[in-house]
C-alpha atoms as a PDB file:
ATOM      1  CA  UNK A   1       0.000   0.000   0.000  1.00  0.00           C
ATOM      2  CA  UNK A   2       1.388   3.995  -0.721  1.00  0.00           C
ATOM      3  CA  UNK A   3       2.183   5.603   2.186  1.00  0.00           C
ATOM      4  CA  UNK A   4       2.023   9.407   1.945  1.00  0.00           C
ATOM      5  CA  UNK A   5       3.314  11.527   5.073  1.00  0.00           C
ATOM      6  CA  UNK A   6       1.217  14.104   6.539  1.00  0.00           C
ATOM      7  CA  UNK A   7       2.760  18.459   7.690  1.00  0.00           C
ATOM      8  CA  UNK A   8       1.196  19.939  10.244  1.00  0.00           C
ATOM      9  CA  UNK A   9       2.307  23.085   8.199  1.00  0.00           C
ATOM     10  CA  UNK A  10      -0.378  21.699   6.433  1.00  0.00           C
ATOM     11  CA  UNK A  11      -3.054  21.768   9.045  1.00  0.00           C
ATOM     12  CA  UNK A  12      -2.123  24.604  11.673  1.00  0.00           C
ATOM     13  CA  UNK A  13      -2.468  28.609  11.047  1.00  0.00           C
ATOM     14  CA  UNK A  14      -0.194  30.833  11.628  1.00  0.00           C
ATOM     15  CA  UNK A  15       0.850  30.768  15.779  1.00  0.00           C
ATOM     16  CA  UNK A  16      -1.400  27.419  16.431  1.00  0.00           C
ATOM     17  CA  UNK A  17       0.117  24.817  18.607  1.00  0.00           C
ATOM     18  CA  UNK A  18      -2.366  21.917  17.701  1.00  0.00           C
ATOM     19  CA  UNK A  19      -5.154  20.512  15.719  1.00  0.00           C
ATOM     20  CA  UNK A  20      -8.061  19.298  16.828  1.00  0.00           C
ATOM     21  CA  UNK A  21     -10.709  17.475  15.091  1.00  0.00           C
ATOM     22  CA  UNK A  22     -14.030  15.616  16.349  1.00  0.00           C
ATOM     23  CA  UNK A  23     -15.266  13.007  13.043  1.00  0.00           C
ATOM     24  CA  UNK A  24     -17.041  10.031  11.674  1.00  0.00           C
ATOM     25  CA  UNK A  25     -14.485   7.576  10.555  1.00  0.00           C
ATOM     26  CA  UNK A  26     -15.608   6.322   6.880  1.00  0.00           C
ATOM     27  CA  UNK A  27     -16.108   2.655   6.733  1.00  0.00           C
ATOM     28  CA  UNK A  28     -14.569   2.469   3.487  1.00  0.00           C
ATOM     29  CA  UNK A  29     -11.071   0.697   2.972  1.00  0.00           C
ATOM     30  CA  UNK A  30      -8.107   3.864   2.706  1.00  0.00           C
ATOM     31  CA  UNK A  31      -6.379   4.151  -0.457  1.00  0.00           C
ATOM     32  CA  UNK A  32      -2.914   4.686   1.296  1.00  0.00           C
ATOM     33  CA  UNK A  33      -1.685   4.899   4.660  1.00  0.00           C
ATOM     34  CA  UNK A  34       0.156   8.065   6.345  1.00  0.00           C
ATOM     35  CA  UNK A  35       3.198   8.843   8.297  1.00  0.00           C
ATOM     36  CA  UNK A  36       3.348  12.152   9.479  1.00  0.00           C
ATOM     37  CA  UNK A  37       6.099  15.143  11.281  1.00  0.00           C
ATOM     38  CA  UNK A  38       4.018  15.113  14.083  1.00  0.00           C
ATOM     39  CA  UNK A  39       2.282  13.459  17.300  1.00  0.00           C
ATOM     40  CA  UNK A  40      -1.218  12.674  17.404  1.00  0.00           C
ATOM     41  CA  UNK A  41      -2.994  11.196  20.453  1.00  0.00           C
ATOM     42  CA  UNK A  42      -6.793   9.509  19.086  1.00  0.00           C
ATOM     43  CA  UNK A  43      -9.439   8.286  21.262  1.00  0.00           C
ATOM     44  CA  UNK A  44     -12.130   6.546  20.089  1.00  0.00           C
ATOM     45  CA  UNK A  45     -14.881   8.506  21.469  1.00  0.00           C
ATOM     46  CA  UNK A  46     -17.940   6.262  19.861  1.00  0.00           C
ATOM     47  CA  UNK A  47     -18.348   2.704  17.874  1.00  0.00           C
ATOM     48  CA  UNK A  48     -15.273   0.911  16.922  1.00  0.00           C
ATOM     49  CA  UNK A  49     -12.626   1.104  14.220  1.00  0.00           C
ATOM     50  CA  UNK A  50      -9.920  -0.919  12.724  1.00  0.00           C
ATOM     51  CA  UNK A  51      -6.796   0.417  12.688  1.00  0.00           C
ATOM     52  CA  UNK A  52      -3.713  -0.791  10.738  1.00  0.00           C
ATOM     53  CA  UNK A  53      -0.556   0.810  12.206  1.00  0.00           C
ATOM     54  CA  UNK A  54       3.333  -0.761  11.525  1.00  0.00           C
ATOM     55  CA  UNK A  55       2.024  -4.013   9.467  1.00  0.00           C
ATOM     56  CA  UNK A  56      -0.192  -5.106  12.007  1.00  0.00           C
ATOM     57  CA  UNK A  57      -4.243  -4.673  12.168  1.00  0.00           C
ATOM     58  CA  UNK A  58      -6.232  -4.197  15.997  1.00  0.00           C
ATOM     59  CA  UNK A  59     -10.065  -3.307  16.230  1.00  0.00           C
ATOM     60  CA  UNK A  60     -10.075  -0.260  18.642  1.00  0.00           C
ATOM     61  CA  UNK A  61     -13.043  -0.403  20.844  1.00  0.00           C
ATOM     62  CA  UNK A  62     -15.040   2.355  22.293  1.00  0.00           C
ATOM     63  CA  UNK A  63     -12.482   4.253  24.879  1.00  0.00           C
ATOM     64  CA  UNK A  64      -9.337   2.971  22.996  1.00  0.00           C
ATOM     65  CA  UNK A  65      -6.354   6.137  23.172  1.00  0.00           C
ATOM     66  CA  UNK A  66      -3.613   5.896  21.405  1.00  0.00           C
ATOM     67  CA  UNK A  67      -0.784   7.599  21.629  1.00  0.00           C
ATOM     68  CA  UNK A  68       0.398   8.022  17.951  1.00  0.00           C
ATOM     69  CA  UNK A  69       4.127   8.707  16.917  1.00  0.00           C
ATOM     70  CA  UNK A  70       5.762  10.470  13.699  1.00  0.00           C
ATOM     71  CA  UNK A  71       7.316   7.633  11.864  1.00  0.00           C
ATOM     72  CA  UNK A  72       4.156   4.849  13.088  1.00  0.00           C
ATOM     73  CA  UNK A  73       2.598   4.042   9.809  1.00  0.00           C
ATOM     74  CA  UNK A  74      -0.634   3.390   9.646  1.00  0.00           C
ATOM     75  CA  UNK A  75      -5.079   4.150   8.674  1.00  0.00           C
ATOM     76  CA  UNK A  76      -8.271   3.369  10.459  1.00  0.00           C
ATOM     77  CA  UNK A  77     -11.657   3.066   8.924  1.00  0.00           C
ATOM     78  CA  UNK A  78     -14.310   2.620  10.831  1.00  0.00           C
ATOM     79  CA  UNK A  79     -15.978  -0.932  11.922  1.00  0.00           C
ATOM     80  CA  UNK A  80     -19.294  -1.486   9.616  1.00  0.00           C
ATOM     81  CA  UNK A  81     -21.402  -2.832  12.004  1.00  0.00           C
ATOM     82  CA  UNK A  82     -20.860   0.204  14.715  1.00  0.00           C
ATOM     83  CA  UNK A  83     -19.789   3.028  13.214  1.00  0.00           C
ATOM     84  CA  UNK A  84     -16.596   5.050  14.322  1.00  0.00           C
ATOM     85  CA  UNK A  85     -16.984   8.812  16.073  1.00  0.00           C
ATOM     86  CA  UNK A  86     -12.717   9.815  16.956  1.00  0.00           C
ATOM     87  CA  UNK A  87     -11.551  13.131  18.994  1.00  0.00           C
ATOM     88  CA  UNK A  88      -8.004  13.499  16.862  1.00  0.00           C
ATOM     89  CA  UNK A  89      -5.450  16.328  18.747  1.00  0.00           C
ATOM     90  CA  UNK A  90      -2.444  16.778  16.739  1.00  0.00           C
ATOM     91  CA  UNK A  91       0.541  18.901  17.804  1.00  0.00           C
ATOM     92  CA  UNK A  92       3.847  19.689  16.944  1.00  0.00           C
ATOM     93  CA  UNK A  93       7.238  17.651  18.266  1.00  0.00           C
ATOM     94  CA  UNK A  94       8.410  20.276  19.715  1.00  0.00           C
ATOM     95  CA  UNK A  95       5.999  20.272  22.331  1.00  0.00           C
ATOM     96  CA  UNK A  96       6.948  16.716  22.830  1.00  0.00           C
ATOM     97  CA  UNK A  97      10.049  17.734  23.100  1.00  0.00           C
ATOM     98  CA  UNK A  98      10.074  20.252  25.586  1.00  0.00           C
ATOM     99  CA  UNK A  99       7.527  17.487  28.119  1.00  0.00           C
ATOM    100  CA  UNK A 100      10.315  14.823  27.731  1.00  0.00           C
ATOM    101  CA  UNK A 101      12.704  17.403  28.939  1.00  0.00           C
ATOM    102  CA  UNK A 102      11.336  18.386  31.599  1.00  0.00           C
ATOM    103  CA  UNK A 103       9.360  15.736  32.663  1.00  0.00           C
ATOM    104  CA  UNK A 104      11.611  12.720  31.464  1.00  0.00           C
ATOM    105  CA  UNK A 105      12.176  10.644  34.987  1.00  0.00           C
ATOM    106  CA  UNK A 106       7.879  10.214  34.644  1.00  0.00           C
ATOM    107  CA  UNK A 107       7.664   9.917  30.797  1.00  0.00           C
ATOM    108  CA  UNK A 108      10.532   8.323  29.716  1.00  0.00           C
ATOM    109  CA  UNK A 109       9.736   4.667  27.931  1.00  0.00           C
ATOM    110  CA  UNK A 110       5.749   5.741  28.051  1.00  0.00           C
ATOM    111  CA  UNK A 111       3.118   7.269  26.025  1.00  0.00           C
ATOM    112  CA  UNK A 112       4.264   9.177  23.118  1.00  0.00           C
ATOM    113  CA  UNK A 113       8.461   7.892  23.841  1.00  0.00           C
ATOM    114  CA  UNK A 114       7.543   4.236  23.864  1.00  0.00           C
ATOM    115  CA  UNK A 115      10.341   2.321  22.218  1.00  0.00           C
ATOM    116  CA  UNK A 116       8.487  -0.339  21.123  1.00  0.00           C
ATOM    117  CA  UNK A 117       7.466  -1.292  17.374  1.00  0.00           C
ATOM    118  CA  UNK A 118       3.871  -0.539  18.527  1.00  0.00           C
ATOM    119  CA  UNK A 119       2.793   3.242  19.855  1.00  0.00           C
ATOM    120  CA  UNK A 120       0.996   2.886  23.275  1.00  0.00           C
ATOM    121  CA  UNK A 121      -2.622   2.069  23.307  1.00  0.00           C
ATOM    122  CA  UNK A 122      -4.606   2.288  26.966  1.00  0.00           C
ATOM    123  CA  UNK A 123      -8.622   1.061  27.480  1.00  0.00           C
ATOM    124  CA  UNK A 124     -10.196   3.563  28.834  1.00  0.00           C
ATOM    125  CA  UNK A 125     -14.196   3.079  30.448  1.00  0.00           C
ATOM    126  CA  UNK A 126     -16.732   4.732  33.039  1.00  0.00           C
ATOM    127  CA  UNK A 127     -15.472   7.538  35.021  1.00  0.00           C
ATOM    128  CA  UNK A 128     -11.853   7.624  33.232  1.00  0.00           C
ATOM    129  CA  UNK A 129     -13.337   7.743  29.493  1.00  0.00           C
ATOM    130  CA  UNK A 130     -16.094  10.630  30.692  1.00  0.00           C
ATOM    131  CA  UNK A 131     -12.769  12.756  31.935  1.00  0.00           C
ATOM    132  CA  UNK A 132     -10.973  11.911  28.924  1.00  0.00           C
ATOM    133  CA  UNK A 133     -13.679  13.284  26.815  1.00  0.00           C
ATOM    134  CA  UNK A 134     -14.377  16.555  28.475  1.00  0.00           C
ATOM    135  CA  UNK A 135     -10.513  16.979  28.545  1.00  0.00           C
ATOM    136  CA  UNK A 136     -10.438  16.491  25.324  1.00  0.00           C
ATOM    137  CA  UNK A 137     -13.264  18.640  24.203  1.00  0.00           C
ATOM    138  CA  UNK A 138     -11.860  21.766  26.149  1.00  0.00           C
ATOM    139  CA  UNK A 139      -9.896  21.997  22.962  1.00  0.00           C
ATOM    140  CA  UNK A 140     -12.241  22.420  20.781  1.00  0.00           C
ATOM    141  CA  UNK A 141     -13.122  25.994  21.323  1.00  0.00           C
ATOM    142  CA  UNK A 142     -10.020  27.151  23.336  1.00  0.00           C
ATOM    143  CA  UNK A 143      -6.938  29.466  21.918  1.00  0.00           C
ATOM    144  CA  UNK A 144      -4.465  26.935  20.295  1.00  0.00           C
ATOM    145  CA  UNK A 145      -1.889  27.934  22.297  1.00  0.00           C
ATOM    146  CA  UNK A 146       1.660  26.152  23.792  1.00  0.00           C
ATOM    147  CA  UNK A 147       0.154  26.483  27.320  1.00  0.00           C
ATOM    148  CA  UNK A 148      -2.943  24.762  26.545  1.00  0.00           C
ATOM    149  CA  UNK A 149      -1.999  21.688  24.157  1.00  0.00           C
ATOM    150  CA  UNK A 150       0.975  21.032  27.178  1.00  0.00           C
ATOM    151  CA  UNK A 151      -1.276  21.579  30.187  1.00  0.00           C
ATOM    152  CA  UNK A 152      -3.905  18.989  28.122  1.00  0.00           C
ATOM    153  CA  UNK A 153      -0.963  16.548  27.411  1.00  0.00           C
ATOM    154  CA  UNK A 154      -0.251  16.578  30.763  1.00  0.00           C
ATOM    155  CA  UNK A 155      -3.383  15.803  32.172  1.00  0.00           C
ATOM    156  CA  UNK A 156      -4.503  13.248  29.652  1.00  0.00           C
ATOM    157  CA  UNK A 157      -0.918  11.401  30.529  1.00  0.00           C
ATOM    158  CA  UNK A 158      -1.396  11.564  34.788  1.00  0.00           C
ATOM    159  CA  UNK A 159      -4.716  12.374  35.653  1.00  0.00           C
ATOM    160  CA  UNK A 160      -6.742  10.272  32.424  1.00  0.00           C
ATOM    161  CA  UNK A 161      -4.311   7.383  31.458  1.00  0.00           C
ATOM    162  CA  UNK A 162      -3.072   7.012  35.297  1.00  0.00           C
ATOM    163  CA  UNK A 163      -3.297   2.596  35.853  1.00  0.00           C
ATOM    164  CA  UNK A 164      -5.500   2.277  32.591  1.00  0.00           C
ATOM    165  CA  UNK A 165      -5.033  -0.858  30.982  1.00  0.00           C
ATOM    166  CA  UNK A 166      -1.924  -0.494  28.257  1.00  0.00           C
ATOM    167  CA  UNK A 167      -1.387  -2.479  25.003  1.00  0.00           C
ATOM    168  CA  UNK A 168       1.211  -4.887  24.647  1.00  0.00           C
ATOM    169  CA  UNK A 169       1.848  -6.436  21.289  1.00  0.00           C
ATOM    170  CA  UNK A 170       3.163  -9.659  22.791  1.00  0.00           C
ATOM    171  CA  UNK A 171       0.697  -9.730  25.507  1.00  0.00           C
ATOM    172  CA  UNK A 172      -1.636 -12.866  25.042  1.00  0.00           C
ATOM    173  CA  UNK A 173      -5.096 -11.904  23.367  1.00  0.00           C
ATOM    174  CA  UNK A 174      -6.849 -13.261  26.306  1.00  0.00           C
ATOM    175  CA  UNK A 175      -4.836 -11.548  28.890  1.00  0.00           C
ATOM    176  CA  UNK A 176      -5.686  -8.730  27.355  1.00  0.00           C
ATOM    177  CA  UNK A 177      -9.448  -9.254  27.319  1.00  0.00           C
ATOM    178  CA  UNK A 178      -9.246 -10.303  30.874  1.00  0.00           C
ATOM    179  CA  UNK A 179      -7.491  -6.805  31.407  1.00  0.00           C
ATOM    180  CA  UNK A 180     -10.354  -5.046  29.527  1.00  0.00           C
ATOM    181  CA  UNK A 181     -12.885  -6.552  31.350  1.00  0.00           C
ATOM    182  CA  UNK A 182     -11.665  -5.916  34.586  1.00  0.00           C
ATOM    183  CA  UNK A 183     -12.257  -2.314  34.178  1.00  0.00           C
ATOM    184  CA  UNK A 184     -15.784  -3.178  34.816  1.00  0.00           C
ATOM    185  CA  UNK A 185     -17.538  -3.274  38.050  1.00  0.00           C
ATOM    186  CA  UNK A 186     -18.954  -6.820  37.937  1.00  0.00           C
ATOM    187  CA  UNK A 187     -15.588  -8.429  37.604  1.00  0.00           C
ATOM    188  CA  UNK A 188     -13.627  -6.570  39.482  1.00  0.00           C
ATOM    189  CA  UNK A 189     -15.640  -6.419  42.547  1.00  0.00           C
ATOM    190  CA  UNK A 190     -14.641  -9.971  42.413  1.00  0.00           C
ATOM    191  CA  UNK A 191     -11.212  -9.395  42.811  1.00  0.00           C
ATOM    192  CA  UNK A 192      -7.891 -11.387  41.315  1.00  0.00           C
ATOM    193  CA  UNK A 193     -10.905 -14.222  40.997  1.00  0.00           C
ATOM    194  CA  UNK A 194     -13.162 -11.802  38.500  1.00  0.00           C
ATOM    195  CA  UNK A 195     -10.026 -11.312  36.697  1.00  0.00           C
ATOM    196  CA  UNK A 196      -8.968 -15.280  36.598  1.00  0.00           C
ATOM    197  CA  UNK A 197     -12.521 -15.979  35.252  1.00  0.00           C
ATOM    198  CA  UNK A 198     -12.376 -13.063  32.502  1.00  0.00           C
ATOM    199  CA  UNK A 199      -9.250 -14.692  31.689  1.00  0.00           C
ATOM    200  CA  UNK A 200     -10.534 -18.199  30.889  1.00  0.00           C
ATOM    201  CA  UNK A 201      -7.314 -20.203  32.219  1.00  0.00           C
ATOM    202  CA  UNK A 202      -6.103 -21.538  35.393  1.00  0.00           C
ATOM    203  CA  UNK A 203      -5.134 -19.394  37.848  1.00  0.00           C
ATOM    204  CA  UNK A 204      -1.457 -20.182  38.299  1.00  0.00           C
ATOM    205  CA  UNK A 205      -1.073 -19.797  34.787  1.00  0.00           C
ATOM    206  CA  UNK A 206      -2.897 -16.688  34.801  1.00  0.00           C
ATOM    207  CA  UNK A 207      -0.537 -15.348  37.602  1.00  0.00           C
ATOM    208  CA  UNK A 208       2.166 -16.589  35.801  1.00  0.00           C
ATOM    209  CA  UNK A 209       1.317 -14.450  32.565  1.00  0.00           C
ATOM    210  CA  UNK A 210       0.290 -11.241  34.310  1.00  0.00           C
ATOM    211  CA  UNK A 211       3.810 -11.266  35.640  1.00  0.00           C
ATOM    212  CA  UNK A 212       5.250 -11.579  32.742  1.00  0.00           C
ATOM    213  CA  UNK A 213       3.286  -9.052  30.516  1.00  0.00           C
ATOM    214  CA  UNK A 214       2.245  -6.640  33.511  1.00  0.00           C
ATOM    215  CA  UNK A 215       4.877  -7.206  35.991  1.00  0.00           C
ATOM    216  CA  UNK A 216       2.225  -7.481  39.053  1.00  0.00           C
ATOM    217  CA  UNK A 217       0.089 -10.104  40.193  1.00  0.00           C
ATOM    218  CA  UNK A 218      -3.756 -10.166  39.346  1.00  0.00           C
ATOM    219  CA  UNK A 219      -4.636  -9.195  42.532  1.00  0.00           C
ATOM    220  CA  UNK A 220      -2.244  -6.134  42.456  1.00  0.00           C
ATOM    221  CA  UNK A 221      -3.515  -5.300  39.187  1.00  0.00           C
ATOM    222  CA  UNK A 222      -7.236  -5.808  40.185  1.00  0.00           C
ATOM    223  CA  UNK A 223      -6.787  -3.274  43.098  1.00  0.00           C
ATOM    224  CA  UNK A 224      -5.308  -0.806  41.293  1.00  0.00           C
ATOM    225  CA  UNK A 225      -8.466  -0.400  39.172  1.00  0.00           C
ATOM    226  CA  UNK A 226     -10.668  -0.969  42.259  1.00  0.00           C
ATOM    227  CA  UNK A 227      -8.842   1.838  44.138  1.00  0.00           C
ATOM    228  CA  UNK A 228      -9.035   4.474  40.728  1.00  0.00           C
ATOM    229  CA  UNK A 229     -12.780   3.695  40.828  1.00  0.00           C
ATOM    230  CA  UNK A 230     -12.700   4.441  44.075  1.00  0.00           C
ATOM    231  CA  UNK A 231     -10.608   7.602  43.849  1.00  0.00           C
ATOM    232  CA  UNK A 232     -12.684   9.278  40.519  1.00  0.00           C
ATOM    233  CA  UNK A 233     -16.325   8.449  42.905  1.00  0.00           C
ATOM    234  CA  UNK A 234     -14.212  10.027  46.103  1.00  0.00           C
ATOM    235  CA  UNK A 235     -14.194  13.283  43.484  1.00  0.00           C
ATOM    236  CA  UNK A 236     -16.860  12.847  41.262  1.00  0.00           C
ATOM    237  CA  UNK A 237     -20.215  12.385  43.360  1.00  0.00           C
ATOM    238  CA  UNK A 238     -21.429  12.585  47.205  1.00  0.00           C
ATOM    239  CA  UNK A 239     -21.718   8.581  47.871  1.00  0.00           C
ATOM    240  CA  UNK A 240     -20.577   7.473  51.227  1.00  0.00           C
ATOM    241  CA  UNK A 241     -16.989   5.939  51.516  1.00  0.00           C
ATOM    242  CA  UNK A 242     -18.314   2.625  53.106  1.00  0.00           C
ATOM    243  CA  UNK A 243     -20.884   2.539  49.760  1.00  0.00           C
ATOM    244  CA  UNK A 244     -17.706   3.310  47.397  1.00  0.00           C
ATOM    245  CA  UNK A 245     -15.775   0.464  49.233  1.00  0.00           C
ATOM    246  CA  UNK A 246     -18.875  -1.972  48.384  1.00  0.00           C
ATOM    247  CA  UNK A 247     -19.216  -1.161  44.970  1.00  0.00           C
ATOM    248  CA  UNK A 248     -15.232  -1.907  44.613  1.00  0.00           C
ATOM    249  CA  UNK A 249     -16.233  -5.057  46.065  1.00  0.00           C
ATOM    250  CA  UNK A 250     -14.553  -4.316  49.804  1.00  0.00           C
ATOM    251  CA  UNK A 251     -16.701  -5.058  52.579  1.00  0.00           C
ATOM    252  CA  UNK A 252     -13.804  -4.444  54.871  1.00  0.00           C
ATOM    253  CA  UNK A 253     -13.563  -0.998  55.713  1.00  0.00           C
ATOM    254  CA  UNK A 254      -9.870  -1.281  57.200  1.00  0.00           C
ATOM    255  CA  UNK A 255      -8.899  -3.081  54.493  1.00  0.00           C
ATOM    256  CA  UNK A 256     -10.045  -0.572  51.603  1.00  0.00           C
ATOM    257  CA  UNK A 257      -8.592   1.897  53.826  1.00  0.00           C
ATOM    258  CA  UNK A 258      -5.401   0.494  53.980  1.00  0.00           C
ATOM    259  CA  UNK A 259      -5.655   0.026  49.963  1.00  0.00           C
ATOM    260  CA  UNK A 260      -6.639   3.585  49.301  1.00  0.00           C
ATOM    261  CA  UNK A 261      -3.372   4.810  51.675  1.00  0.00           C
ATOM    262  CA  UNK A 262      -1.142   3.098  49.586  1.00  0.00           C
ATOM    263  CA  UNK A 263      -2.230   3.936  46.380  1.00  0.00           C
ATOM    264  CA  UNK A 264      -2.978   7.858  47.101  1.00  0.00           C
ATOM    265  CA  UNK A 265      -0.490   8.410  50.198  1.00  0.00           C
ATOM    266  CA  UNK A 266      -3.879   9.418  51.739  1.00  0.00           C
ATOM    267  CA  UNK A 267      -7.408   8.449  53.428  1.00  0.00           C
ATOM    268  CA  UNK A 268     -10.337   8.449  51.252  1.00  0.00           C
ATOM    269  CA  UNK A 269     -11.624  11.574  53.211  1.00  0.00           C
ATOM    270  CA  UNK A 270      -8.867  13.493  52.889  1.00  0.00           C
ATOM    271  CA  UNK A 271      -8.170  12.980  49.031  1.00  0.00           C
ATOM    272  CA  UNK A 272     -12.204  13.618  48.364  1.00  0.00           C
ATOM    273  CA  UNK A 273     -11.241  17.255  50.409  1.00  0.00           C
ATOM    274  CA  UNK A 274      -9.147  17.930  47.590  1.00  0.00           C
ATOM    275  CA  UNK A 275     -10.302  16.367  44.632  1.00  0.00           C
ATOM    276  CA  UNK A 276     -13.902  17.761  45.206  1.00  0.00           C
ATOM    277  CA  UNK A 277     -15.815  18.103  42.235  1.00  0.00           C
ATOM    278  CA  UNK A 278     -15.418  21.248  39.860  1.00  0.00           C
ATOM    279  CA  UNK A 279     -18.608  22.860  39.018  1.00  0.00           C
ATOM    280  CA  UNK A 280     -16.570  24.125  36.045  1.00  0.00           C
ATOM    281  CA  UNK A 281     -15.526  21.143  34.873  1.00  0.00           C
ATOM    282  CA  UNK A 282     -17.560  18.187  35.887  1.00  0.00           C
ATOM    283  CA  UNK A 283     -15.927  14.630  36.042  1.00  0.00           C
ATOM    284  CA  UNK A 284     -18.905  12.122  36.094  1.00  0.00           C
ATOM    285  CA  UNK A 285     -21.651  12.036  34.133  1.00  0.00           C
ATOM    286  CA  UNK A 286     -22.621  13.344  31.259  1.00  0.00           C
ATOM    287  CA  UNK A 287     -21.162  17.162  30.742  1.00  0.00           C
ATOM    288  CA  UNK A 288     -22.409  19.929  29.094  1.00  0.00           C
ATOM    289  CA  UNK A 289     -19.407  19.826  26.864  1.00  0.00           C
ATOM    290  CA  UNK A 290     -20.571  16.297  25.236  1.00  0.00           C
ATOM    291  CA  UNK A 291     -24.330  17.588  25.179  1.00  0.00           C
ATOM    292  CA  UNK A 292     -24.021  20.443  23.501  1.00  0.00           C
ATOM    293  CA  UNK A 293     -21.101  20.292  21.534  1.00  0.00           C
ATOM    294  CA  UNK A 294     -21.584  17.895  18.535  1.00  0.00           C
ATOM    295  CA  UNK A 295     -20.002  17.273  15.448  1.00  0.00           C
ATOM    296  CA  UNK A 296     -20.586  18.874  12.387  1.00  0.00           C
END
């Protein structure tokens, strides 16, 4: 297939720092891929879509992000049967750049500077994909400035992605499945064992695999999610702590409590103190920002 490779002299005006675009994928097959002298980061904001990227083909589910490289070659189209709706943000390297600079000892090896042959790709649902949307959309109708495409980098890299499940191109297709899945409250309520049955193998050769491809145990990995559920309903609503704790499947109160301390540094009471909900921004639910500002 031709591959053609995409300027963002070609897309940005005079003084802009980034593109942004919010579009139905066609379904059609593309007539070439692209490379391009830019970053883009892509999240699949509706349907599905199958994307082609460095000779090999995924189908990107609703919540997918990618975090897309210069030289990674690839098209989507969308996936027939669903559709495809995609928030693109494209923005020069030398914004890249400057975050790897000064931020290297946090992004070094990850997101946009992963060394692998594949770019990054995290799963996002609920809570997570609702902030990565309004985060996103704050683009749409702000001043394309430095500032703002590195303060929205930022956040979509520590405060979005933070423990979302990442893409591995080695990683077992089941394992990654079971990974998906246990982004969802009925399995992992259930703890490591949710995440065993997701997986559809034994459990010692689950274990064994999750060490290899995620370097933790299920049960580590499990309450990592459980405690970010926890942390985006500490900030995002009024619910109890003891009902948060049940619906991540902890009846123990000491026990989440210990959990949430070592993930956060701090008790559920205190972080919710801080990470109140923004009136101006609103993290659950659905926001003004996807009501009212569709497509054209």
């Amino acid at each position: 297939m031709e591959t053609r490779r995409f300027l963002i002299a070609d897309s940005l005006s005079d003084g802009a720092a980034y593109d942004f675009t919010w579009s139905s994928l066609d379904t059609a097959p593309p007539r070439f891929a692209h490379t391009h002298d830019y970053y883009e980061l892509s999240l699949i904001e509706r349907g599905a879509a199958w994307h082609w990227i460095n000779g090999e083909t995924a189908l990107l589910n609703e919540g997918a992000l990618l975090f897309v490289r210069p030289d990674d070659r690839h098209w989507f189209r969308a996936r027939r049967r669903t559709g495809c709706r995609i928030i693109n943000v494209m923005f020069r390297t030398e914004s890249a750049d400057h975050l790897a600079e000064r931020y290297g000892d946090d992004l070094a090896g990850r997101y946009f500077w992963a060394d692998g042959a594949m770019p990054e790709v995290h799963q996002l649902h609920g809570p997570r994909m609702e902030r990565a949307i309004n985060t996103a959309l704050e683009l749409q109708t702000a001043r394309r400035s430095l500032a703002r495409i590195e303060n929205f980098l930022l956040a979509m890299m520590t405060r979005v992605v933070d423990y979302a499940v990442t893409g591995h191109a080695a990683m077992p297709p089941w394992l990654a499945m079971a990974c998906q899945a246990a982004q969802h409250p009925e399995v992992f309520r259930r703890g490591a064992n949710g995440f065993v049955t997701a997986a559809g193998r034994g459990h010692e050769h689950v274990c064994r695999m999750a060490k290899l491809h995620l370097g933790i145990t299920p049960s580590v990995y499990v309450n990592r999610i459980r405690m970010q559920y926890a942390a985006m309903a500490l900030g995002s609503s009024d619910q109890s702590i003891s009902g948060i704790a049940l619906d991540c499947g902890i009846e123990n109160m000491s026990h989440f409590y210990k959990l949430f301390r070592a993930h956060y540094g701090v008790t559920p009471r205190a972080y919710r103190t801080v990470h109140a909900r923004n009136p101006v921004q609103p993290t659950g639910g659905t926001s003004l920002a996807r009501t009212q500002r569709q497509p054209q």
